[in-house]
N, C-alpha and C. Protein backbone atom coordinates (compact mmCIF):
# COMPACT_ATOMS: atom_id res chain seq x y z
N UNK A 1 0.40 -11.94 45.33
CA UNK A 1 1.63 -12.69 45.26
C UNK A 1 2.80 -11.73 45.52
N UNK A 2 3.84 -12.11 46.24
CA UNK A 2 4.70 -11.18 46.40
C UNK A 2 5.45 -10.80 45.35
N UNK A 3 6.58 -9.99 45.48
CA UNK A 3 7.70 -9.85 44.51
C UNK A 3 8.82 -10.54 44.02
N UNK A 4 9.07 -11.37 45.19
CA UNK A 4 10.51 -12.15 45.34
C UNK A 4 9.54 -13.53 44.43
N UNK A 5 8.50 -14.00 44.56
CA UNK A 5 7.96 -15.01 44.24
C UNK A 5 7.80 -14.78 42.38
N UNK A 6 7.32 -13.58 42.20
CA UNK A 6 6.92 -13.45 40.44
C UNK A 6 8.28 -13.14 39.99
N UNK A 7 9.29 -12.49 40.69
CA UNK A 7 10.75 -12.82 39.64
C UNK A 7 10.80 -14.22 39.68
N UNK A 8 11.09 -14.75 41.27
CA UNK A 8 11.50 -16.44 40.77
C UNK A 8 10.86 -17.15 39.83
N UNK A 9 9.13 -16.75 39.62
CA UNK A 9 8.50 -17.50 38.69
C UNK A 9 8.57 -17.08 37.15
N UNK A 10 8.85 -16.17 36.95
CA UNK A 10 9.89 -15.02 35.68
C UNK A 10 10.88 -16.17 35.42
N UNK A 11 12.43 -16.08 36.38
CA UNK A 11 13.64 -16.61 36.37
C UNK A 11 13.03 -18.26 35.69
N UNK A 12 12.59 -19.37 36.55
CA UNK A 12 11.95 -20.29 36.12
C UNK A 12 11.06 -19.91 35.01
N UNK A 13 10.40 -19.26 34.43
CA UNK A 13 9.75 -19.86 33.31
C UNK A 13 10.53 -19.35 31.88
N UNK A 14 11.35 -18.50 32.26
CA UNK A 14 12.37 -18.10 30.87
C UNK A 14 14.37 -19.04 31.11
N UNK A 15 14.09 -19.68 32.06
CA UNK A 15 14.91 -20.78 32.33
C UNK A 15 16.21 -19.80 32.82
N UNK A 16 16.43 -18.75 33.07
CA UNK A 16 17.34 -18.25 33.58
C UNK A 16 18.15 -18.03 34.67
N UNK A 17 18.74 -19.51 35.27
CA UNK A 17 18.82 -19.53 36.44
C UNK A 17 20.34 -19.46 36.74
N UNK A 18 21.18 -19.64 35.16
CA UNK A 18 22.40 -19.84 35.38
C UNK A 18 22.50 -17.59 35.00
N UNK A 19 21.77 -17.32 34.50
CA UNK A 19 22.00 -16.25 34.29
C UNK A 19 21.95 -14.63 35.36
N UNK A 20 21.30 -14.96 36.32
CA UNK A 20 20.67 -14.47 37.37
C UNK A 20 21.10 -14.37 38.83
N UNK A 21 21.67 -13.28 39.61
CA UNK A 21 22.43 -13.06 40.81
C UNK A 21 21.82 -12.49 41.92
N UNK A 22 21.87 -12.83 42.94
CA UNK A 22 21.00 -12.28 44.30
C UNK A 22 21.94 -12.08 45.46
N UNK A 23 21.20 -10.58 46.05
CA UNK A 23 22.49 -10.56 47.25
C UNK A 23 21.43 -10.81 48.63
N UNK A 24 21.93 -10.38 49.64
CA UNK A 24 21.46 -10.56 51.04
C UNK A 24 20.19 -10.10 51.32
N UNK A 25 20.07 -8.98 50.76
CA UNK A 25 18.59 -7.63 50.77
C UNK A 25 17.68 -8.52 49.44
N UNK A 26 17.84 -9.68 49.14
CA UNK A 26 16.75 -10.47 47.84
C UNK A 26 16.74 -9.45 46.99
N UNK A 27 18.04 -8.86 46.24
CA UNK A 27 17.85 -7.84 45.20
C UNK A 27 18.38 -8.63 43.69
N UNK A 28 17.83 -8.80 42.90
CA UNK A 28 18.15 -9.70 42.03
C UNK A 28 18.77 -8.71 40.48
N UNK A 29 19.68 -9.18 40.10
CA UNK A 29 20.51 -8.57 39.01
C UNK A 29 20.96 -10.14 38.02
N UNK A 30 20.84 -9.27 36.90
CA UNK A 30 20.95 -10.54 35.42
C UNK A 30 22.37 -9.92 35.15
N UNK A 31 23.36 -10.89 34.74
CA UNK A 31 24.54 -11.41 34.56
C UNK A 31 24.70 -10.47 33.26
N UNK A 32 25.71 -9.38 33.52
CA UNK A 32 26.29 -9.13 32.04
C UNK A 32 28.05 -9.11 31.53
N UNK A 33 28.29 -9.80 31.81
CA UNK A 33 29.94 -9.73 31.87
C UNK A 33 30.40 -9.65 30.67
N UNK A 34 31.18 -8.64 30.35
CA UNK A 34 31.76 -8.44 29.24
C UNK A 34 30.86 -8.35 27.85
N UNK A 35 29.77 -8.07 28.71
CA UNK A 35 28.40 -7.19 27.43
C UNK A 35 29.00 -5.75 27.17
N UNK A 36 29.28 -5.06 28.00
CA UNK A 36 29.14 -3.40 27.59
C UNK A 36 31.36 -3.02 27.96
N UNK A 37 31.65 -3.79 28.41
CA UNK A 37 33.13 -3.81 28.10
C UNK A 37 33.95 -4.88 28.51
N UNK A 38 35.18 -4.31 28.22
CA UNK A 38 35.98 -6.52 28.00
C UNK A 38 36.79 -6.18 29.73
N UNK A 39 36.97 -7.85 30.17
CA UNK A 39 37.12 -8.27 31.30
C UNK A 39 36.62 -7.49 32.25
N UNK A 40 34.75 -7.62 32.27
CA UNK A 40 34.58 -6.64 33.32
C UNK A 40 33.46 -7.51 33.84
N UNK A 41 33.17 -7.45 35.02
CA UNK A 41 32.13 -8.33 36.34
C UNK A 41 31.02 -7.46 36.02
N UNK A 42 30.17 -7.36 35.63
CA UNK A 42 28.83 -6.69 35.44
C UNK A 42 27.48 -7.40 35.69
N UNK A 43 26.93 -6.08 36.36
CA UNK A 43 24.99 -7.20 36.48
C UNK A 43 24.48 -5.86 36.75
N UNK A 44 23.13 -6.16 35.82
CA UNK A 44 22.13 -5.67 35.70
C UNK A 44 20.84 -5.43 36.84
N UNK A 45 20.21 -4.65 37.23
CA UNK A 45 19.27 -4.52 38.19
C UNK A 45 18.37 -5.53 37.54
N UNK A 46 17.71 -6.29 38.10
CA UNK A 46 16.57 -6.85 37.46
C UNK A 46 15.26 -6.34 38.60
N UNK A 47 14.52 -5.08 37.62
CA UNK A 47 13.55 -4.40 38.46
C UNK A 47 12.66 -4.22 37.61
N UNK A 48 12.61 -4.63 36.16
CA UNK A 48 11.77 -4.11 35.72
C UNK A 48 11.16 -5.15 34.89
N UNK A 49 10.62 -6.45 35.25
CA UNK A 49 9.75 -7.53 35.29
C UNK A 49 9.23 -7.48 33.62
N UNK A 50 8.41 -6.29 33.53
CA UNK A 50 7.37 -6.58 32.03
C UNK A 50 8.44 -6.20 30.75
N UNK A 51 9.46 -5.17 31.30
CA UNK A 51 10.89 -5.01 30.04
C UNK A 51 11.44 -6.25 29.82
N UNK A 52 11.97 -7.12 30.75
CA UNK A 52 12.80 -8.81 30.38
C UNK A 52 11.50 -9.46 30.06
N UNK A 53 10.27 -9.57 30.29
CA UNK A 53 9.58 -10.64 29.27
C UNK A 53 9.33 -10.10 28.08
N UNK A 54 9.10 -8.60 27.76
CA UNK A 54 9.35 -8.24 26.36
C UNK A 54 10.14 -8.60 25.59
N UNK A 55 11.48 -8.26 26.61
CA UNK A 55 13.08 -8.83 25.91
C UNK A 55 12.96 -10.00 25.18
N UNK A 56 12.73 -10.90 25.91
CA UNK A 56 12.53 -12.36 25.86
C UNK A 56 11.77 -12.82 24.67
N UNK A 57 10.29 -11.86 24.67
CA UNK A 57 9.69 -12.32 23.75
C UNK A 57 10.21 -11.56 22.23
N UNK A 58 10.80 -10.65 22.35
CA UNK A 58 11.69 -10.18 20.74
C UNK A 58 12.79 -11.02 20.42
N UNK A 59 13.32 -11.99 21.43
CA UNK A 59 14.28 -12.36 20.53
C UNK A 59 13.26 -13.61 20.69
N UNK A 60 12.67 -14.00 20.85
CA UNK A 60 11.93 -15.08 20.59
C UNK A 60 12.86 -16.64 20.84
N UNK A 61 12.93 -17.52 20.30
CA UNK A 61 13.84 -18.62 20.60
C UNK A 61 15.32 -18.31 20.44
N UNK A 62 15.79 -17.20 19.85
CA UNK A 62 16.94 -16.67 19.89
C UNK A 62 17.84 -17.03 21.18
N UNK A 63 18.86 -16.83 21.63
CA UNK A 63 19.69 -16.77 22.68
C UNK A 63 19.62 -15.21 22.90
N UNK A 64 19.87 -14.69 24.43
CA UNK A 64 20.41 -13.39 24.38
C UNK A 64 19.19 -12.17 24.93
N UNK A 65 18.01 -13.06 25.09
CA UNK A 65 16.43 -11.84 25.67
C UNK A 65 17.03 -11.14 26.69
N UNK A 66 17.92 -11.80 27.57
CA UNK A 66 18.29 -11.85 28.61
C UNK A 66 19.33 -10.32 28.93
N UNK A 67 20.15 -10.31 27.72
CA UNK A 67 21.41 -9.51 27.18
C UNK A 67 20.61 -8.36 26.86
N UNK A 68 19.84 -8.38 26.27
CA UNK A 68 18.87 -7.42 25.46
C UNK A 68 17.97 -6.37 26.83
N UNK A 69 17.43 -7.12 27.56
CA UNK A 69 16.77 -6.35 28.81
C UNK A 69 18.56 -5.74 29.30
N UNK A 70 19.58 -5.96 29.29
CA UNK A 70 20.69 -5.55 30.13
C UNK A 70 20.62 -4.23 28.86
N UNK A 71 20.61 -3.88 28.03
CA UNK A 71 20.62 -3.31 26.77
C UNK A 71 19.85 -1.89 26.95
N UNK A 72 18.63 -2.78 27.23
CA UNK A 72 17.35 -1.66 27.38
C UNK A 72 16.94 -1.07 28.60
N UNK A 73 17.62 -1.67 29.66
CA UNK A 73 17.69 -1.01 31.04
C UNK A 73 18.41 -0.33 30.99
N UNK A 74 19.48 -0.03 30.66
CA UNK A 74 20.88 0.73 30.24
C UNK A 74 20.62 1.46 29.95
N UNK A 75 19.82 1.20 28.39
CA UNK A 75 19.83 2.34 27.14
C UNK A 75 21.34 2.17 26.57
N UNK A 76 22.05 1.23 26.27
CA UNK A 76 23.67 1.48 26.14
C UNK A 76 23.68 0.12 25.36
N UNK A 77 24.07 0.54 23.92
CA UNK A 77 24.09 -0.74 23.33
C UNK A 77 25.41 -1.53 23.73
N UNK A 78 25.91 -3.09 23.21
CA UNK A 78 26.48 -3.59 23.93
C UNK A 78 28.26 -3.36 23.13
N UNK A 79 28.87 -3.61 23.64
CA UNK A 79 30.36 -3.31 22.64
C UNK A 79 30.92 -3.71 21.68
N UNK A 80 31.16 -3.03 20.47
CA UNK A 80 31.00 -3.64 19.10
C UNK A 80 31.67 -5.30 19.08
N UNK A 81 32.60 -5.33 19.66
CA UNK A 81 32.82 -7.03 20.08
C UNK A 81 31.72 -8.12 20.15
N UNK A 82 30.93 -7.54 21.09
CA UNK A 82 29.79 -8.17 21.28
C UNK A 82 29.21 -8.92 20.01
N UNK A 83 28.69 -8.08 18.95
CA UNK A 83 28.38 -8.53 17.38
C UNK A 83 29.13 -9.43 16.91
N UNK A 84 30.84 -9.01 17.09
CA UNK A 84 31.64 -10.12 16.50
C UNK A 84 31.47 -11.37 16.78
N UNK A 85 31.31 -11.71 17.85
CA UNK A 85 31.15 -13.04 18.83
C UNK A 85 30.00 -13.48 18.38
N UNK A 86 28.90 -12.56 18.18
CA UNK A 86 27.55 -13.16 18.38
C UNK A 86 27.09 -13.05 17.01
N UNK A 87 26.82 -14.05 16.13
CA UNK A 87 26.99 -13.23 14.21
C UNK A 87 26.05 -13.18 14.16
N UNK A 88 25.19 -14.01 15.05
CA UNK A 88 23.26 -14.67 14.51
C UNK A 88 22.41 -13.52 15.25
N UNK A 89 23.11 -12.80 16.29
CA UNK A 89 22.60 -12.24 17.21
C UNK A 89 21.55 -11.10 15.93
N UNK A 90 20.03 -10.52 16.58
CA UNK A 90 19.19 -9.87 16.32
C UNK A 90 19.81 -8.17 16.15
N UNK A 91 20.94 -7.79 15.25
CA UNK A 91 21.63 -7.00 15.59
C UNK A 91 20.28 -5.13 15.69
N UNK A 92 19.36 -5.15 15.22
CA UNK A 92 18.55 -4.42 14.91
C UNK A 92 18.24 -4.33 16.54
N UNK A 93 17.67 -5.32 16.92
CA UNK A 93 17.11 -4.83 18.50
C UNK A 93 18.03 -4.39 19.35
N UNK A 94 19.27 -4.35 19.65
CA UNK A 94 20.95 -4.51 20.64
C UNK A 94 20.87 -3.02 19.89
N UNK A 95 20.81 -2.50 18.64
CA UNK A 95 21.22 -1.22 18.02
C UNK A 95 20.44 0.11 18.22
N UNK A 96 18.71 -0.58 18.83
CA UNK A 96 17.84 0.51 18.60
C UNK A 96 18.45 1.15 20.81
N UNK A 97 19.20 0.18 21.35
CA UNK A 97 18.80 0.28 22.78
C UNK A 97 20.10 1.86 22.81
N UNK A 98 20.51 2.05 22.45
CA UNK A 98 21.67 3.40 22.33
C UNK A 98 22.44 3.85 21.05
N UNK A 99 23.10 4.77 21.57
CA UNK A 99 24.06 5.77 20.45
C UNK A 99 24.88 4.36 20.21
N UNK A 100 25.77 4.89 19.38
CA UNK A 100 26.56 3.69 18.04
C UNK A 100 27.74 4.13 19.30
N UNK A 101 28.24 3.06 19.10
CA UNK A 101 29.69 3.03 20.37
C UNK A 101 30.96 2.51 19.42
N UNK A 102 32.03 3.12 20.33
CA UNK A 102 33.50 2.92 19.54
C UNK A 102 34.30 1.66 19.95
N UNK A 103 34.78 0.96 19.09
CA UNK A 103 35.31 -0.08 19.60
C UNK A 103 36.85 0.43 20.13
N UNK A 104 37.02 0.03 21.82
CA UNK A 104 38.26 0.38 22.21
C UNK A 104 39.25 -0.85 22.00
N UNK A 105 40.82 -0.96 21.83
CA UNK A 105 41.48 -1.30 21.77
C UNK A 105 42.41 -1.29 23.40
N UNK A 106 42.58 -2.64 23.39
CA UNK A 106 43.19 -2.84 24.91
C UNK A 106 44.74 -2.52 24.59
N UNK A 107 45.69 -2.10 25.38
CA UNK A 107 46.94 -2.08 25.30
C UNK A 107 47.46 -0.90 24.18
């Protein structure tokens, strides 16, 4: 089976279709905007297939597997904001993916 075919069947079976970006060369990157800093256009490589179904399967019905592979591809946890927004979020898994980060102040 090819490659382009087991992400799409990845993307479809973890329902991530609103989450998920492709350019001309079929290189596919997962949506992180304003995960790792504020008003910023961000995406993730999506190259590493068996890390996002791990993701997926730690947060389990949770929201966010998705956020979490952007996390652990990185290695860069996400910006203390992030937590604020997200209260339910699995804060243990988002914490083990990097060093403790500083919350910046805009202006």
């Amino acid at each position: 089976m090819n490659e382009i075919k087991v992400i799409l069947q990845t993307i479809a079976e973890y329902d991530l279709f609103s989450e998920v970006i492709w350019d001309a060369e079929c290189r596919f990157y997962i949506l992180c905007n304003d995960l790792f800093y504020w008003a910023s256009s961000d995406a993730e490589p999506l190259d590493d297939l068996p890390l996002l179904k791990q993701s997926m399967t730690d947060m389990g019905d949770e929201f966010g597997g998705h956020l979490l592979y952007c996390c652990r591809h990185r290695k860069m946890r996400p910006q203390p904001a992030f937590y604020k927004e997200n209260k339910f979020i699995n804060k243990e898994l988002f914490d083990a993916c990097g060093p403790e980060r500083q919350q910046h102040e805009c202006g």
